[in-house]
Protein backbone atom coordinates (compact mmCIF):
# COMPACT_ATOMS: atom_id res chain seq x y z
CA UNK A 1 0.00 0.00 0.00
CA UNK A 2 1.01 3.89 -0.87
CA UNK A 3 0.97 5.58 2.75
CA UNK A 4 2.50 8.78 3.57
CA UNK A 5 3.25 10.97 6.85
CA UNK A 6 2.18 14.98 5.87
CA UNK A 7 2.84 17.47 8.36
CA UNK A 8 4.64 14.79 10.77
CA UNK A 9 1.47 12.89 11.13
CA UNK A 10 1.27 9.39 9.71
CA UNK A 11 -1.68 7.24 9.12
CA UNK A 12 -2.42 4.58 11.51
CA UNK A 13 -3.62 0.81 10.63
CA UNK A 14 -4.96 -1.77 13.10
CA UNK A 15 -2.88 -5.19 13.12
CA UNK A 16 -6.31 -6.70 12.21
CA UNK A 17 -7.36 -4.69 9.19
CA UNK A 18 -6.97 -4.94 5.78
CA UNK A 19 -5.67 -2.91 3.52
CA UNK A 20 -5.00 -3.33 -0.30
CA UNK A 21 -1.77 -2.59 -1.57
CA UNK A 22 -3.18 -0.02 -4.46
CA UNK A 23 -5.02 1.88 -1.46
CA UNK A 24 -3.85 5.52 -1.30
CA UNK A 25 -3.05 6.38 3.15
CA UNK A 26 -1.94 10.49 3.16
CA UNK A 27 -1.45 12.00 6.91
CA UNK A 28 -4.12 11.71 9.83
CA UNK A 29 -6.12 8.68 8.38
CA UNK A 30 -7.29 6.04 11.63
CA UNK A 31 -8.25 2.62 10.69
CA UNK A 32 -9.61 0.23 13.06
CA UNK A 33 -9.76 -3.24 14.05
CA UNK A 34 -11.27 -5.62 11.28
CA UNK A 35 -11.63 -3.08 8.43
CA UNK A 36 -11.27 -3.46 4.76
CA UNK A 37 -9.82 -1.01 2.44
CA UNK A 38 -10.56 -2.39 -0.84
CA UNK A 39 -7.99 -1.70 -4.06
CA UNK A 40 -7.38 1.94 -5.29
CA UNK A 41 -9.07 3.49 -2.37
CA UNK A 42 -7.70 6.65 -1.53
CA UNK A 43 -8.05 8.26 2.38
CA UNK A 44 -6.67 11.74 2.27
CA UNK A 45 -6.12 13.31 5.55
CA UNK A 46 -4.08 15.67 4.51
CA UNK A 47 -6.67 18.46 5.83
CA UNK A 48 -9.14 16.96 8.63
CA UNK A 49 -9.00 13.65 10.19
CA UNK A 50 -10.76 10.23 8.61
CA UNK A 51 -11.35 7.46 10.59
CA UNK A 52 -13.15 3.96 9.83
CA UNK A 53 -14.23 2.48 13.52
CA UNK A 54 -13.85 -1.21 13.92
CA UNK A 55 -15.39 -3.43 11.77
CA UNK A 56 -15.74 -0.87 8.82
CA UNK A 57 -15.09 -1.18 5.16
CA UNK A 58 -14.37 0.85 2.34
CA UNK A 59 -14.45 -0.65 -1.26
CA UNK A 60 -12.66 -0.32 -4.60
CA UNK A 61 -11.87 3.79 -5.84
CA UNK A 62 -13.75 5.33 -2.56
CA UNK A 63 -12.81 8.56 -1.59
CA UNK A 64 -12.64 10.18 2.20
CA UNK A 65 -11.41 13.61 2.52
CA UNK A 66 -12.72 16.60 4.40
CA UNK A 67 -12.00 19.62 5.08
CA UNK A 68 -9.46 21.38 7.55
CA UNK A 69 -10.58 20.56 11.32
CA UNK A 70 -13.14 18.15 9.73
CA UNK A 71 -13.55 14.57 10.99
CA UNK A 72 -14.78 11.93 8.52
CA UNK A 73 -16.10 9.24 10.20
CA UNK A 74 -17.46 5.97 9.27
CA UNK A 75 -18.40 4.12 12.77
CA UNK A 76 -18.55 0.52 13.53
CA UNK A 77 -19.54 -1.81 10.73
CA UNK A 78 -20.37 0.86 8.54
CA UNK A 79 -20.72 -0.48 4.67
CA UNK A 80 -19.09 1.87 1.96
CA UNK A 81 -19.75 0.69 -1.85
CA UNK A 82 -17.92 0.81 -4.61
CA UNK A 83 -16.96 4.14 -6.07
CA UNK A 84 -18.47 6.23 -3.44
CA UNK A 85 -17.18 9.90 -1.77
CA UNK A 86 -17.29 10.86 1.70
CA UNK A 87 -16.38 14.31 2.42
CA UNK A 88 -16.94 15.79 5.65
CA UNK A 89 -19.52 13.80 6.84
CA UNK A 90 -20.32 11.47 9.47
CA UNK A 91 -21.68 7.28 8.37
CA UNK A 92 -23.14 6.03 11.57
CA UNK A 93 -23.20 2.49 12.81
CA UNK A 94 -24.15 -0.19 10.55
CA UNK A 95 -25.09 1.96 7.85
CA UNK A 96 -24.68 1.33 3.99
CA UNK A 97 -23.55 3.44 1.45
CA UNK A 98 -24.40 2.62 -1.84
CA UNK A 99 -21.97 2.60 -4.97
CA UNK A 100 -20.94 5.75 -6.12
CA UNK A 101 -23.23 7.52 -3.98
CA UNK A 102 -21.73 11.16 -2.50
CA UNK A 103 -22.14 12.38 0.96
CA UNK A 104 -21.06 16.04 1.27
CA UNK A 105 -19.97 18.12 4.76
CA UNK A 106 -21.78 17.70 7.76
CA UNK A 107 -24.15 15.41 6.53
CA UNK A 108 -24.68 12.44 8.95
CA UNK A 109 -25.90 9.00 7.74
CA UNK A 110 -27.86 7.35 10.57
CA UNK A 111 -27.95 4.00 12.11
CA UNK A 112 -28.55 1.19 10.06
CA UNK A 113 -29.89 3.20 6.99
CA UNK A 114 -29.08 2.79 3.42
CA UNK A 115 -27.61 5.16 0.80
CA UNK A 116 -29.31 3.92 -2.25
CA UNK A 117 -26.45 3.62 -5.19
CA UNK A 118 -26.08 7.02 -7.06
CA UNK A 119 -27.45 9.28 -4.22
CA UNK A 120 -26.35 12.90 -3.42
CA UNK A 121 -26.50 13.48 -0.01
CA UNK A 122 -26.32 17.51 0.43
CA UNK A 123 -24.18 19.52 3.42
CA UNK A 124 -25.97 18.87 6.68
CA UNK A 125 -28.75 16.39 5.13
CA UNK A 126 -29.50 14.21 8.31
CA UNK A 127 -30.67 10.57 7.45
CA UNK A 128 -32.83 9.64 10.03
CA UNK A 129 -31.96 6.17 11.61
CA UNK A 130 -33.26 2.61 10.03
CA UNK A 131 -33.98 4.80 6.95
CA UNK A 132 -33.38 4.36 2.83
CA UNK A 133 -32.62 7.60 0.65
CA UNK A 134 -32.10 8.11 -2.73
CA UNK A 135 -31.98 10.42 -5.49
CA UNK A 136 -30.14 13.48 -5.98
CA UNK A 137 -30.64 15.41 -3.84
CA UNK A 138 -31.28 12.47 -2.14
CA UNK A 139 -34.66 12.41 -0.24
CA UNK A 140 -36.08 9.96 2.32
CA UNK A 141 -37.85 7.20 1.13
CA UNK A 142 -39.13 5.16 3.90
CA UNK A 143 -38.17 3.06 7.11
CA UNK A 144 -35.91 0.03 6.45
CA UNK A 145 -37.39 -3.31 7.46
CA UNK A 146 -35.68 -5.85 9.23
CA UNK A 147 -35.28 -8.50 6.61
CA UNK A 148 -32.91 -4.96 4.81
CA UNK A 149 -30.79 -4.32 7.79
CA UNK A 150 -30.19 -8.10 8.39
CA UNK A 151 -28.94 -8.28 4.40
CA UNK A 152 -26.84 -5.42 5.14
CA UNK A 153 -25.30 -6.53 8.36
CA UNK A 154 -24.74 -10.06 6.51
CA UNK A 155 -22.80 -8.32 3.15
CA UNK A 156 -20.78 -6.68 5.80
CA UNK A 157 -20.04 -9.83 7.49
CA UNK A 158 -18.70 -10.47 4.22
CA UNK A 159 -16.22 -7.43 4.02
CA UNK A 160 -14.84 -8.34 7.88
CA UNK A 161 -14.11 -12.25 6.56
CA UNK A 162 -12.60 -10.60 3.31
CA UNK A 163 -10.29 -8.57 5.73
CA UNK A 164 -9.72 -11.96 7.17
CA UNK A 165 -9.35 -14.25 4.06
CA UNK A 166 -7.41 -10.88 2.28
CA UNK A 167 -4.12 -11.17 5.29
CA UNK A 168 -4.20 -14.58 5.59
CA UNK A 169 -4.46 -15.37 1.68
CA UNK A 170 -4.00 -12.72 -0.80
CA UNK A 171 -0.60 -12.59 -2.77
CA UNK A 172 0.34 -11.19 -6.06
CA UNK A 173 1.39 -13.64 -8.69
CA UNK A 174 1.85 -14.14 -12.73
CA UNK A 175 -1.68 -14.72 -14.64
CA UNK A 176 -2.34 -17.79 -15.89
CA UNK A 177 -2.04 -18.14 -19.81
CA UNK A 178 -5.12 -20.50 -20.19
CA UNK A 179 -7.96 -21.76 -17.60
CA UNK A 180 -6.65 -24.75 -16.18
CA UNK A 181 -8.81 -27.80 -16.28
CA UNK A 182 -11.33 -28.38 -13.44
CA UNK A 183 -11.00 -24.85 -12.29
CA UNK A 184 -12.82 -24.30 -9.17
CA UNK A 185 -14.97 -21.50 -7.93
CA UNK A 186 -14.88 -19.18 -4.52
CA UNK A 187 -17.49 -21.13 -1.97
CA UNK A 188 -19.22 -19.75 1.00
CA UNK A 189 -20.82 -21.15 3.76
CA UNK A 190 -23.31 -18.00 3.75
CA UNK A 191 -23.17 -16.73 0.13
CA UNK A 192 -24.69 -13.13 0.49
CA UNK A 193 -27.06 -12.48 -2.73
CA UNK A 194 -28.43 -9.44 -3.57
CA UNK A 195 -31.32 -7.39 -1.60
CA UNK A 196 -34.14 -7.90 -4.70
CA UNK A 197 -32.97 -12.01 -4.96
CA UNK A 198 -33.40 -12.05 -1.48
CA UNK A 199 -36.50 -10.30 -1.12
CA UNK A 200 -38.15 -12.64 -3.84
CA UNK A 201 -36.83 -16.11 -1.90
CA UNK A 202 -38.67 -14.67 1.16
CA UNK A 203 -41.90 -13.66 -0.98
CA UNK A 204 -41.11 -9.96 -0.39
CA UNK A 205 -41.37 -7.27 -2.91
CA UNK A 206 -38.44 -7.11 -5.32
């Protein structure tokens, strides 16, 4: 991984996380036990401070950054899709963030509510807790049920074995030239699928 001191302050990673060699680490950027930082992520505290809280991840190309005296904070098991920005704001516990969604400064994402993929959430939009949003700007949409926060709490499951499977496994190596015979598959005990498969297994709407 790329990480760099600015100012005299250098970022800090947690024996237990993860974090992908292509990541980008610049100056007062705290990562916590059992995160993931997922390849070409870049965490720029090179003005406020950025922290992912234990059990956090933050996926392929994300951005944190923030402004001077800012924190950026994405707290305990928080879910951050691919592609999205965080500037400024505040992800609270067990929330998702959808892919390339944006949350601007001094916005705060409550509790186990979902960023719909796409969103825009404006400066000092609060998401009320156990809620979904979308759009741009992104609006409320209505409550979460349980059967949504129990998908999204099992995809970040997910992330925290990745973190896992990622220090004890992961190594760079030459590509194969041709697909060897018999080539077999990733397998999961608890293969997460996604929210509208899930919701039509359990007779829900899709």
């Amino acid at each position: 991984m790329k990480v760099y001191s600015i100012d005299g302050i250098t970022p800090v990673i947690d024996p237990t996380a993860y974090v992908h060699p292509s990541a980008v680490l610049i100056g007062d950027v705290i990562i916590g036990p059992r995160c993931y930082v997922g390849p070409a992520a870049c965490l720029r505290g090179d003005f406020g401070r950025l922290v992912l809280k234990e059990g956090a991840n933050i996926q392929d190309t994300c951005v944190m950054h923030g402004f001077p005296g800012t924190d950026t904070i994405v707290e305990e098991d928080g879910h951050i899709g691919h592609g999205a920005v965080l500037h400024g704001c505040v992800v609270k516990r067990n929330a998702l963030v959808g892919m390339n969604a944006v949350i601007m400064d001094g916005a705060v994402v409550g509790e186990s509510s979902i960023v719909a993929a796409m969103a825009f959430v404006k400066a000092k939009f609060e998401v009320p807790d156990r809620s979904l949003v979308a759009g741009s700007p992104a609006r409320i949409i209505r409550e979460l049920g349980e059967e949504e926060i129990a998908w999204k709490s099992k995809g970040t499951q997910q992330y925290q074995d990745l973190a896992v499977r990622s220090l004890n496994t992961m190594q760079e190596v030459e590509a194969l030239t041709e697909v060897e015979p018999g080539r077999k598959r990733l397998s999961f005990d608890d293969e997460v699928i996604p929210l509208y498969q899930a919701k039509q297994k359990s007779g829900g709407d899709a």
